[in-house]
N, C-alpha and C. Protein backbone atom coordinates (compact mmCIF):
# COMPACT_ATOMS: atom_id res chain seq x y z
N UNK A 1 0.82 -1.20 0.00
CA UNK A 1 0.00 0.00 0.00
C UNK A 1 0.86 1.26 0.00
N UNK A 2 2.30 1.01 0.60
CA UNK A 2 3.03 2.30 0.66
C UNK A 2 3.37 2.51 -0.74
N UNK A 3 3.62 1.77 -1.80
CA UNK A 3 4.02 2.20 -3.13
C UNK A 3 2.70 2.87 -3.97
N UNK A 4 1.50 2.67 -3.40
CA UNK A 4 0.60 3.07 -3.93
C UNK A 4 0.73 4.80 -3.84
N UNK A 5 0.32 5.08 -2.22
CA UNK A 5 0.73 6.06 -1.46
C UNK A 5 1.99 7.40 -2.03
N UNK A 6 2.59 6.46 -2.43
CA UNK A 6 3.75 7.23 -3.18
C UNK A 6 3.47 7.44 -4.33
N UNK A 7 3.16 6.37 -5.21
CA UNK A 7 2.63 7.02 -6.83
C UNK A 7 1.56 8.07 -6.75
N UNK A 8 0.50 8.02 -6.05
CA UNK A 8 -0.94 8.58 -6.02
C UNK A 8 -0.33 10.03 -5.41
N UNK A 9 0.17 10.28 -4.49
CA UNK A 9 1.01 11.87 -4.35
C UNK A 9 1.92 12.47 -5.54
N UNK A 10 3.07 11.68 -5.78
CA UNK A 10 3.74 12.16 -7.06
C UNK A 10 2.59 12.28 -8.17
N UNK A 11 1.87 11.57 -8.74
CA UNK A 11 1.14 11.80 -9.52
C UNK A 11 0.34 13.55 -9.47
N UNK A 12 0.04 13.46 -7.74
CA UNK A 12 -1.20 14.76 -7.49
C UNK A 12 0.16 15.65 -7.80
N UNK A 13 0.96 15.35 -7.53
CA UNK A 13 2.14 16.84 -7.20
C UNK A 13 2.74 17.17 -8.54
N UNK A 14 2.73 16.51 -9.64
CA UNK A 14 3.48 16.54 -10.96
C UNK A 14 2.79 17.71 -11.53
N UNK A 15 1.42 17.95 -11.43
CA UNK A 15 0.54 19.06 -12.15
C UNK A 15 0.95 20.34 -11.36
N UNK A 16 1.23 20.26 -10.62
CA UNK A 16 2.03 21.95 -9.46
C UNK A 16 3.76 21.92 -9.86
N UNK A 17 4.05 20.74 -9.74
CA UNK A 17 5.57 21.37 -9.75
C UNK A 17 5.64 21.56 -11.54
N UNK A 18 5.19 21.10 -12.47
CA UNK A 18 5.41 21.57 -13.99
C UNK A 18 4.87 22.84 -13.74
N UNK A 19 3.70 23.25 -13.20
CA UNK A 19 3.08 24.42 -13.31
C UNK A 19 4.02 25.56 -12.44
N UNK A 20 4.61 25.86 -11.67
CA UNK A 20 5.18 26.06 -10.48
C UNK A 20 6.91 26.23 -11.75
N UNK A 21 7.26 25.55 -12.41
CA UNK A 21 8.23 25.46 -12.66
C UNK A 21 8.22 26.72 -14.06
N UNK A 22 7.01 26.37 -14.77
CA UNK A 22 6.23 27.16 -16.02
C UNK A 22 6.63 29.15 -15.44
N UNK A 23 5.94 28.69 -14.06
CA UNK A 23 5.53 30.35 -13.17
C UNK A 23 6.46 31.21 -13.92
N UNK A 24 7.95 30.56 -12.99
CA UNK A 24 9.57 30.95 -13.36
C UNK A 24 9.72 31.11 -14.23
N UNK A 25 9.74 30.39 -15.18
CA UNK A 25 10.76 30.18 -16.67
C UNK A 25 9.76 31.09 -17.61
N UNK A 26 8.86 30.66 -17.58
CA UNK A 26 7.92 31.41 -18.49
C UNK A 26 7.20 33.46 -17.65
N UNK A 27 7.41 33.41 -16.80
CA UNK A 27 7.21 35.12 -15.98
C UNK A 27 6.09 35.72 -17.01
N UNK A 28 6.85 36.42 -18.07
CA UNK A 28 6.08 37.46 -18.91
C UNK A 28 5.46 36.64 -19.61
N UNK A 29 4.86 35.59 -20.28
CA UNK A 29 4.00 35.48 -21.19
C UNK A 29 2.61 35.51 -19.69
N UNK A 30 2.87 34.41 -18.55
CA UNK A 30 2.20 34.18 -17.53
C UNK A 30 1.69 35.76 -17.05
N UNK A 31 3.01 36.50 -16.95
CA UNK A 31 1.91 37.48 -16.60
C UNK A 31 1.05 38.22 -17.17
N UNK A 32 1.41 38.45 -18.96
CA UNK A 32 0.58 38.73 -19.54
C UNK A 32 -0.68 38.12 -19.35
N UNK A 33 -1.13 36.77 -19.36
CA UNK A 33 -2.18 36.06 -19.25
C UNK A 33 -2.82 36.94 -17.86
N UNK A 34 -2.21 36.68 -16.48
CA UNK A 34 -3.09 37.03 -15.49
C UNK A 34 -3.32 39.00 -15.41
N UNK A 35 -2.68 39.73 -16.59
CA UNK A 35 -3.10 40.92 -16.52
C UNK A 35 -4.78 40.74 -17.26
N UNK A 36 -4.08 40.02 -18.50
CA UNK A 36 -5.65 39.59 -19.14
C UNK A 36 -7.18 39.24 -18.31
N UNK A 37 -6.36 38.98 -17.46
CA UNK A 37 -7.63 38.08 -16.37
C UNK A 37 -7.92 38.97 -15.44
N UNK A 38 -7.17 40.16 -15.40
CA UNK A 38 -7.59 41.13 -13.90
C UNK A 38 -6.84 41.06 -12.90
N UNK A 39 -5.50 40.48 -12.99
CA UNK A 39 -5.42 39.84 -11.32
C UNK A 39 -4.91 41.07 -10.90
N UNK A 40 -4.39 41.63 -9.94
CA UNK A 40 -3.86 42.70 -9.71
C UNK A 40 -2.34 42.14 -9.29
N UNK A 41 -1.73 42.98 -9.64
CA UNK A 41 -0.03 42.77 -9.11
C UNK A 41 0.27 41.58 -10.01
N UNK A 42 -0.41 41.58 -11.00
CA UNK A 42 -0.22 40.09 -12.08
C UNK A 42 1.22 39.38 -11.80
N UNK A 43 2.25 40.72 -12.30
CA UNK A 43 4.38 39.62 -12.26
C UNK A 43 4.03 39.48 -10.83
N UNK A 44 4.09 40.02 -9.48
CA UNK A 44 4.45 39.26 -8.10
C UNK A 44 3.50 38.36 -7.76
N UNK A 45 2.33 38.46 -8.03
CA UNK A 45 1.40 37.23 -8.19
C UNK A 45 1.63 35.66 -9.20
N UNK A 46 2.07 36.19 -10.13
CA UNK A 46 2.82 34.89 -10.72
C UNK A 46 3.75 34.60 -10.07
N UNK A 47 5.03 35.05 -9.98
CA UNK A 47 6.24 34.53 -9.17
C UNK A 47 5.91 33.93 -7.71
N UNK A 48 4.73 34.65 -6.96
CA UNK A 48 4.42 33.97 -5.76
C UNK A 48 3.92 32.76 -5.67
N UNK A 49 3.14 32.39 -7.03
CA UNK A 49 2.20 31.45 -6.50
C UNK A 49 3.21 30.50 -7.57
N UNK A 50 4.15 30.21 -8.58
CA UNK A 50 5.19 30.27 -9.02
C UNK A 50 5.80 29.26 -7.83
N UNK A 51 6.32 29.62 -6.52
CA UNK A 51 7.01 29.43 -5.59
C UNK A 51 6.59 28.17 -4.71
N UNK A 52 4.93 28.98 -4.57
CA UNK A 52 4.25 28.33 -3.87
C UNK A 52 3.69 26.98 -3.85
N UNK A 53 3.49 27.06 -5.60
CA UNK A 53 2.78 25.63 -6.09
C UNK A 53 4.01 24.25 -6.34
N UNK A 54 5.31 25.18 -6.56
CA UNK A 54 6.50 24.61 -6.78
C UNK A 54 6.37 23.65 -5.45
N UNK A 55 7.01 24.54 -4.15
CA UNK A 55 7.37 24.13 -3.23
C UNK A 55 5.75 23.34 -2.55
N UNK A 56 4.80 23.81 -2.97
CA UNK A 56 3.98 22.61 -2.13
C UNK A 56 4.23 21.28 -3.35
N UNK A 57 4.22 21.46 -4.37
CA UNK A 57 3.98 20.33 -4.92
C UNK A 57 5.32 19.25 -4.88
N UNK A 58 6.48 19.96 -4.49
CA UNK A 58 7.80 19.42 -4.07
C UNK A 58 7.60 18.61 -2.89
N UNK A 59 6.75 19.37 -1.43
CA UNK A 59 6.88 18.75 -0.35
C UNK A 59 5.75 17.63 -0.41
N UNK A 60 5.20 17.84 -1.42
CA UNK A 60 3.85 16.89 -1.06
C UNK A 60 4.62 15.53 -1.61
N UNK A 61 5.58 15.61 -3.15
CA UNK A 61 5.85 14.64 -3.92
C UNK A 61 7.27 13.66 -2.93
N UNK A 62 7.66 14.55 -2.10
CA UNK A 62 8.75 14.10 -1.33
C UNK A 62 7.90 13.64 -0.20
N UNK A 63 7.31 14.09 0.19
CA UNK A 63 6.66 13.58 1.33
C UNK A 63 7.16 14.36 2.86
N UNK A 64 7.61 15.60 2.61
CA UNK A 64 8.40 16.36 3.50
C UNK A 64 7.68 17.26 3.81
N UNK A 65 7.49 18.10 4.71
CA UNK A 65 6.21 18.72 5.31
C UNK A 65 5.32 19.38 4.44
N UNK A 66 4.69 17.53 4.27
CA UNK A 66 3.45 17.28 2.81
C UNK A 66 2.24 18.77 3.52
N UNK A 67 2.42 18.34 4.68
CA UNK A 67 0.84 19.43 5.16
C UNK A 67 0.93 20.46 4.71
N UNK A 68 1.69 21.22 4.76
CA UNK A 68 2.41 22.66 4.40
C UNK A 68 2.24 22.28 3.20
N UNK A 69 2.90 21.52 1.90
CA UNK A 69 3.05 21.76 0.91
C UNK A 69 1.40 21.47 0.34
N UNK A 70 0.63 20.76 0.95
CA UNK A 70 -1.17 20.91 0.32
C UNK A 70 -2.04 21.87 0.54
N UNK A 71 -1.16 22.70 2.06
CA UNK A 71 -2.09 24.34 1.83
C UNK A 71 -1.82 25.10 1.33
N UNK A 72 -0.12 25.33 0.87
CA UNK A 72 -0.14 26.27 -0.30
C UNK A 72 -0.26 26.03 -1.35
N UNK A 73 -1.08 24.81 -1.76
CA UNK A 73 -1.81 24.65 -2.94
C UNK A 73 -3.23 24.89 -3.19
N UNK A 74 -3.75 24.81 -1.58
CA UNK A 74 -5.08 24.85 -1.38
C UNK A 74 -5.14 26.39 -1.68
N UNK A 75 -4.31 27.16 -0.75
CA UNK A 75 -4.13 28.66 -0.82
C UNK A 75 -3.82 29.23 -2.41
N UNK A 76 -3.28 28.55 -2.88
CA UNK A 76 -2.86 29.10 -4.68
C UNK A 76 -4.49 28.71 -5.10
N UNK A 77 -5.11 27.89 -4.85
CA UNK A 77 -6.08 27.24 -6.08
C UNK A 77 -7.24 28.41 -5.44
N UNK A 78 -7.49 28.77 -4.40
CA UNK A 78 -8.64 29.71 -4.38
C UNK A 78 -8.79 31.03 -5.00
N UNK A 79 -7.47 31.48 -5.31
CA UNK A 79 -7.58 32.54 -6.60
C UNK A 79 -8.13 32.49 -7.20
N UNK A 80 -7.22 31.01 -7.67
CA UNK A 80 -7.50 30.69 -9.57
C UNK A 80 -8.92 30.24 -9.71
N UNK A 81 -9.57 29.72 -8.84
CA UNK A 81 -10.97 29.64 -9.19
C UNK A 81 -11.46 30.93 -9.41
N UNK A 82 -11.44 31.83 -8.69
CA UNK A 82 -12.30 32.97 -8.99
C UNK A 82 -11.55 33.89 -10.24
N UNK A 83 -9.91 33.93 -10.61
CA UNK A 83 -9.53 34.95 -11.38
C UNK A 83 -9.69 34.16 -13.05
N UNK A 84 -9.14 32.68 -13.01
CA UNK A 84 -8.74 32.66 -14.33
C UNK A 84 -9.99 30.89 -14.61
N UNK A 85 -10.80 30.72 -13.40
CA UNK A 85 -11.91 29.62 -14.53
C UNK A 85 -12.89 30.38 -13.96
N UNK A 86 -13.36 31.59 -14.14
CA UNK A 86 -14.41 32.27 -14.12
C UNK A 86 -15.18 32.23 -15.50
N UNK A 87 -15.68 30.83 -15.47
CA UNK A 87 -16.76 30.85 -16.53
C UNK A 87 -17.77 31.35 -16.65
N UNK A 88 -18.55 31.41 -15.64
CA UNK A 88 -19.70 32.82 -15.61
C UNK A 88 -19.62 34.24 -15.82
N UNK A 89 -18.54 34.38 -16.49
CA UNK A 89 -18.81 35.72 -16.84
C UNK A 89 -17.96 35.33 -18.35
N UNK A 90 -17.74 34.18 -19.15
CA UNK A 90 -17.69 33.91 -20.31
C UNK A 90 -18.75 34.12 -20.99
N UNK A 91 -18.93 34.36 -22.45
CA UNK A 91 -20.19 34.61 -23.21
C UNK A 91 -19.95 33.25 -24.06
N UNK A 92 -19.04 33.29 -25.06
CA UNK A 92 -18.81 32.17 -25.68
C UNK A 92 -19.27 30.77 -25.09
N UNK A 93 -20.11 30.25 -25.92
CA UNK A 93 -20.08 28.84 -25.58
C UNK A 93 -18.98 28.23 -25.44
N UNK A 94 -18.26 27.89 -26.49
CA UNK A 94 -16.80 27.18 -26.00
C UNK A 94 -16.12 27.55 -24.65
N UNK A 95 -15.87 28.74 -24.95
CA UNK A 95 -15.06 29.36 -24.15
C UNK A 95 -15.46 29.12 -22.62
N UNK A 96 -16.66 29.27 -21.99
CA UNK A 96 -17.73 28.88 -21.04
C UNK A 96 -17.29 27.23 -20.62
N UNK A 97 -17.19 26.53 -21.39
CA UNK A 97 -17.26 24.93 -21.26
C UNK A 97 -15.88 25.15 -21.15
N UNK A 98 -14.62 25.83 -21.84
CA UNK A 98 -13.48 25.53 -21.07
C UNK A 98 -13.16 25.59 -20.07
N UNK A 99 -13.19 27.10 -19.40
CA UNK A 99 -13.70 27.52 -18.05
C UNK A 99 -14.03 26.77 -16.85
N UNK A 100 -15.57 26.48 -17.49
CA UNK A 100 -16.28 25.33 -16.36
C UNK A 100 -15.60 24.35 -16.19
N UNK A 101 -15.04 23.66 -17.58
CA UNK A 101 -14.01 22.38 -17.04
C UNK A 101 -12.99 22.27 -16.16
N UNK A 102 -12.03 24.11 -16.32
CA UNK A 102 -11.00 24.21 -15.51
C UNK A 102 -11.37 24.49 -13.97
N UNK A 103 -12.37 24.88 -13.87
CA UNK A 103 -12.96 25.02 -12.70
C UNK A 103 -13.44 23.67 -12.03
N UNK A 104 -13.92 23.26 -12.48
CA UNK A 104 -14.37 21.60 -11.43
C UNK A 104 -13.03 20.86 -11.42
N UNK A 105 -11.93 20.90 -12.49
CA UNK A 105 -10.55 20.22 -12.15
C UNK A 105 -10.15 21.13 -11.18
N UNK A 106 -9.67 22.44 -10.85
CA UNK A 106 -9.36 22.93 -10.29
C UNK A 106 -9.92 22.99 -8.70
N UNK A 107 -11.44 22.70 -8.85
CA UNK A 107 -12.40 22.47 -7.48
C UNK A 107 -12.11 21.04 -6.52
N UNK A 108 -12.12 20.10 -7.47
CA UNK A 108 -10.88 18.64 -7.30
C UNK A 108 -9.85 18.68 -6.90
N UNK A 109 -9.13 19.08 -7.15
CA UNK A 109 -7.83 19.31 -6.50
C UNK A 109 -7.57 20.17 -5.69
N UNK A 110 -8.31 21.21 -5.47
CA UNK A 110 -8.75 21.95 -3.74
C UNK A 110 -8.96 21.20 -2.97
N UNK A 111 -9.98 20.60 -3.47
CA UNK A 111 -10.79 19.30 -2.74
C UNK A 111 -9.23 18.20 -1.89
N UNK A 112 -8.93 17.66 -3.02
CA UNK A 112 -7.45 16.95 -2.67
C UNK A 112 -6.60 17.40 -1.97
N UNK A 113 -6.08 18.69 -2.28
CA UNK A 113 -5.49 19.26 -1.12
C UNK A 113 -5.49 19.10 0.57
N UNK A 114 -7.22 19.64 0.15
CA UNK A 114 -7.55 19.92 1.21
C UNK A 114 -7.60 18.50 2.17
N UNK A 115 -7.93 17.57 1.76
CA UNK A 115 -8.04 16.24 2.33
C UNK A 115 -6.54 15.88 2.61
N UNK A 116 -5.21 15.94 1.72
CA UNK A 116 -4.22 15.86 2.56
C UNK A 116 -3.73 16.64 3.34
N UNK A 117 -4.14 18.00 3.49
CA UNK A 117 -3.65 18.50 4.99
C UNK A 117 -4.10 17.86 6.23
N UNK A 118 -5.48 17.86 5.70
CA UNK A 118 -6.87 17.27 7.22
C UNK A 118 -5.92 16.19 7.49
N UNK A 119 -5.96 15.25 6.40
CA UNK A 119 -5.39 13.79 6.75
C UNK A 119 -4.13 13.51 7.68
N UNK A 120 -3.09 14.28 7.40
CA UNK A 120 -1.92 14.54 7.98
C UNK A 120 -1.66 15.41 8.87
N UNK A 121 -2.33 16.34 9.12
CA UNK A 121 -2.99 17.04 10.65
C UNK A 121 -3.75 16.20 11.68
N UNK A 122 -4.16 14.97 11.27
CA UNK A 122 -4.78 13.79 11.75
C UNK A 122 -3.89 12.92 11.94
N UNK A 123 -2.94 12.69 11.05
CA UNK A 123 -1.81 11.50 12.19
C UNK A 123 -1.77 10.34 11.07
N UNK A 124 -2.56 10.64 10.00
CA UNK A 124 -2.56 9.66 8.87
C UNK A 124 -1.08 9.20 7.99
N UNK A 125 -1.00 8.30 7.89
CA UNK A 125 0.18 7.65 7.37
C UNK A 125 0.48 7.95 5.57
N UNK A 126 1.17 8.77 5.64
CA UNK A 126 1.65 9.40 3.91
C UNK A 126 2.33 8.32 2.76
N UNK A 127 2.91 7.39 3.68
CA UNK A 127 3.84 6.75 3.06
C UNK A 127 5.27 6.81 3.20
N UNK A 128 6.27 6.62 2.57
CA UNK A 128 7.27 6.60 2.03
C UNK A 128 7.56 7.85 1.81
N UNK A 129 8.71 8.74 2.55
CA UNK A 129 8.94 10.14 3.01
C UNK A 129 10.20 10.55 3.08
N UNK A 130 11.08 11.26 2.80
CA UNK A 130 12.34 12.01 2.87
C UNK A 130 12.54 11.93 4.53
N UNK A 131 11.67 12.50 5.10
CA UNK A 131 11.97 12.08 6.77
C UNK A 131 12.02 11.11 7.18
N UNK A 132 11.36 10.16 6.57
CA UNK A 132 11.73 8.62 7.19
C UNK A 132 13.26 8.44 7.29
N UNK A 133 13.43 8.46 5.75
CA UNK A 133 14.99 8.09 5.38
C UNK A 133 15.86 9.13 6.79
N UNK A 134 15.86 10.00 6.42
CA UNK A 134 16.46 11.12 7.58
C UNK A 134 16.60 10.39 8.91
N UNK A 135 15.54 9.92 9.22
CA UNK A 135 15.89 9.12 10.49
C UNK A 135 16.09 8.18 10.74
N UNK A 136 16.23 7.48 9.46
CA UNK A 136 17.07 6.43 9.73
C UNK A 136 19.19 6.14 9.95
N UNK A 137 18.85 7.14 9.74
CA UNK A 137 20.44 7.44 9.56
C UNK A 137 21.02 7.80 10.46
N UNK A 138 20.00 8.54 11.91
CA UNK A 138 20.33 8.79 13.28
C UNK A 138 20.50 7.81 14.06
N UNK A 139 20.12 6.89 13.85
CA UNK A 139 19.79 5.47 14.60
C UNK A 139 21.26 4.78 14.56
């Protein structure tokens, strides 16, 4: 079950740290996009959440203070629901159905988040962890 545990996190964490990695490397096209969208402070708002999604999606995929790394994902994704899958205020049909789609993936993986902080604020077993190893080496 622990190898499961481990794929099923790396898996959740691969979509933040590519994205997270994008923030950086890519800056100005990204911020062009979130000026498009309204965000305010669009470049330090990219680079922050840039950081944020990086490093949670790092600690979650390592298994290193996973809790921390699923609320600043939880904390990045409540923006983005409201700034950039704001399908209700799309006119386009298409455009509307993209939106809505990015929004219920995006509502999912809040969702996920949010269940591995609870879980691991609870005492729940993550798996296979960078701290394990760490302490084994004290011993």
């Amino acid at each position: 079950m622990n190898a499961v545990l481990l794929v099923g996190r790396v898996l959740f964490a691969l979509i933040f740290i590519n994205s997270g990695i994008a923030h950086l490397t890519k800056t100005a096209a990204m911020t062009g996009y979130a000026q498009y969208k309204k965000l305010p402070a669009a470049k330090l708002g990219v680079i922050v959440s840039g950081v944020m999604i990086l490093l949670g999606g790092l600690y979650i995929a390592l298994g290193f203070y996973a809790d921390l790394g699923a609320l600043l994902i939880a904390i990045f994704l409540v923006p983005t629901l409201y700034f950039f899958q704001n399908f209700w205020t799309e006119k386009d049909a298409t455009a509307k159905q993209t939106a809505m789609t990015g929004f219920f993936k995006d509502l999912a993986l809040l969702g996920a988040a949010l269940f591995i902080f609870a879980a691991l604020r609870n005492g729940a077993d993550f798996g296979p962890h960078i701290g394990s190893h760490l302490l084994a080496f004290k011993k």
